[in-house]
C-alpha atoms as a PDB file:
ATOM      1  CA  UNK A   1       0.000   0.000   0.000  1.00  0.00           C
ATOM      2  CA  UNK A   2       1.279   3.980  -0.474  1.00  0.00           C
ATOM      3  CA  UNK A   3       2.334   5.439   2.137  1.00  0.00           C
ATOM      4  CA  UNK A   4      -0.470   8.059   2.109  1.00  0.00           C
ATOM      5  CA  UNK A   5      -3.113   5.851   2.174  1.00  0.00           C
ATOM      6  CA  UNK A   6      -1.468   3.961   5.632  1.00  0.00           C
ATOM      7  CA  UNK A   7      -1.120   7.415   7.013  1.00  0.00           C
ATOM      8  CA  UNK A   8      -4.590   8.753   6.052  1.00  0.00           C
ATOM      9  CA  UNK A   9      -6.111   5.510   7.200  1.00  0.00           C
ATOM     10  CA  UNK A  10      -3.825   5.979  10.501  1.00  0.00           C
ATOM     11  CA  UNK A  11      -5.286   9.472  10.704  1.00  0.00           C
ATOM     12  CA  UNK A  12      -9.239   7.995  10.257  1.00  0.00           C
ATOM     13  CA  UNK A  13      -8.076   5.403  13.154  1.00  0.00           C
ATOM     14  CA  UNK A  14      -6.959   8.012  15.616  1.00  0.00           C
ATOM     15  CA  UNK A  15      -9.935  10.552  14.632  1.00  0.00           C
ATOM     16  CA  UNK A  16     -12.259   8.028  14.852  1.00  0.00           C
ATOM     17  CA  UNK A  17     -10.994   6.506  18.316  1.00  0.00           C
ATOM     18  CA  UNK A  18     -11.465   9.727  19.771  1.00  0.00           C
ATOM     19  CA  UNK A  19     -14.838  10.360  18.646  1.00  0.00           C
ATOM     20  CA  UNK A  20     -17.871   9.166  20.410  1.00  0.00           C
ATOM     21  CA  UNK A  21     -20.305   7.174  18.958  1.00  0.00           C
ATOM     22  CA  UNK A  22     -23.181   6.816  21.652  1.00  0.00           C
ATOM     23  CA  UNK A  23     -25.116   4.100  19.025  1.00  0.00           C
ATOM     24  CA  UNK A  24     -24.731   1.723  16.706  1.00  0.00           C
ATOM     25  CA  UNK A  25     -26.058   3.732  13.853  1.00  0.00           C
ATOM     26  CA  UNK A  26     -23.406   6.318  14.494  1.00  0.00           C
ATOM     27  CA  UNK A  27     -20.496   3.715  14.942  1.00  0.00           C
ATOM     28  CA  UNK A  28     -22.015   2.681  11.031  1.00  0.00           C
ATOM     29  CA  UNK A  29     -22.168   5.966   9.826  1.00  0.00           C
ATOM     30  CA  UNK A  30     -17.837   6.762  11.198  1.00  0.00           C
ATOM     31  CA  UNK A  31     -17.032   3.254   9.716  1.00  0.00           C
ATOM     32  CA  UNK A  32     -18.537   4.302   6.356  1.00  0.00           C
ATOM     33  CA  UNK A  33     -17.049   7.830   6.415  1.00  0.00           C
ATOM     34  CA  UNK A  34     -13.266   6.092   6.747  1.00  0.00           C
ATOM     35  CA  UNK A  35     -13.889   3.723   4.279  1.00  0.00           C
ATOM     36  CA  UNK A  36     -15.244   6.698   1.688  1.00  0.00           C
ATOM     37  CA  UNK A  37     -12.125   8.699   2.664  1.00  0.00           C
ATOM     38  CA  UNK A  38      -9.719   5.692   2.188  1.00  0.00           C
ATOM     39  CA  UNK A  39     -11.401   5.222  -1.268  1.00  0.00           C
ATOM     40  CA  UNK A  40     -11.140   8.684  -2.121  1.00  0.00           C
ATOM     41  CA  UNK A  41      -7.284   8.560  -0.877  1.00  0.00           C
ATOM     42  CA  UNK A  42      -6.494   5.674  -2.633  1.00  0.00           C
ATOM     43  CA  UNK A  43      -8.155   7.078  -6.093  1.00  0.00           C
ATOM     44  CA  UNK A  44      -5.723   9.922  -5.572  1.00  0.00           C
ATOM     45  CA  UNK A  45      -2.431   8.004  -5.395  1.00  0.00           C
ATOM     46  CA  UNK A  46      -3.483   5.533  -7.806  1.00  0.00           C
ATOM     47  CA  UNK A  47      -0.869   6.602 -11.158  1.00  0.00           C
ATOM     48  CA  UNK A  48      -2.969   4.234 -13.440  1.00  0.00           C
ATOM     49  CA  UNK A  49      -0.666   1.674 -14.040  1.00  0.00           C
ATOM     50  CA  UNK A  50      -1.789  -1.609 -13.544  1.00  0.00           C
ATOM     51  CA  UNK A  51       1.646  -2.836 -12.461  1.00  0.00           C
ATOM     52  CA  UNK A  52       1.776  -0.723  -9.542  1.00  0.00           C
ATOM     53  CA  UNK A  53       0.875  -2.846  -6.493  1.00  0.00           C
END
């Protein structure tokens, strides 16, 4: 994996550890904002080779 997309996911981690979720609808709705964001991130450092692991 790049090394922006460990530390951005690192960064979701942390952000999301420190956030308080009070119910399991809002521990669904965090989850599915970090995965969107690590998407997005991983879009963005994608070069469009398909050799590139």
């Amino acid at each position: 994996m790049s090394r922006k997309v460990l530390i951005a996911f690192a960064a979701l981690v942390g952000a999301g550890s420190l956030a308080a979720c009070n119910t399991v609808e809002g521990v669904g709705e965090d989850v599915q904002a970090a995965g969107q964001q690590l998407e997005e991130t991983a879009e963005e450092t994608h070069d469009g080779n398909p050799q590139t692991p």
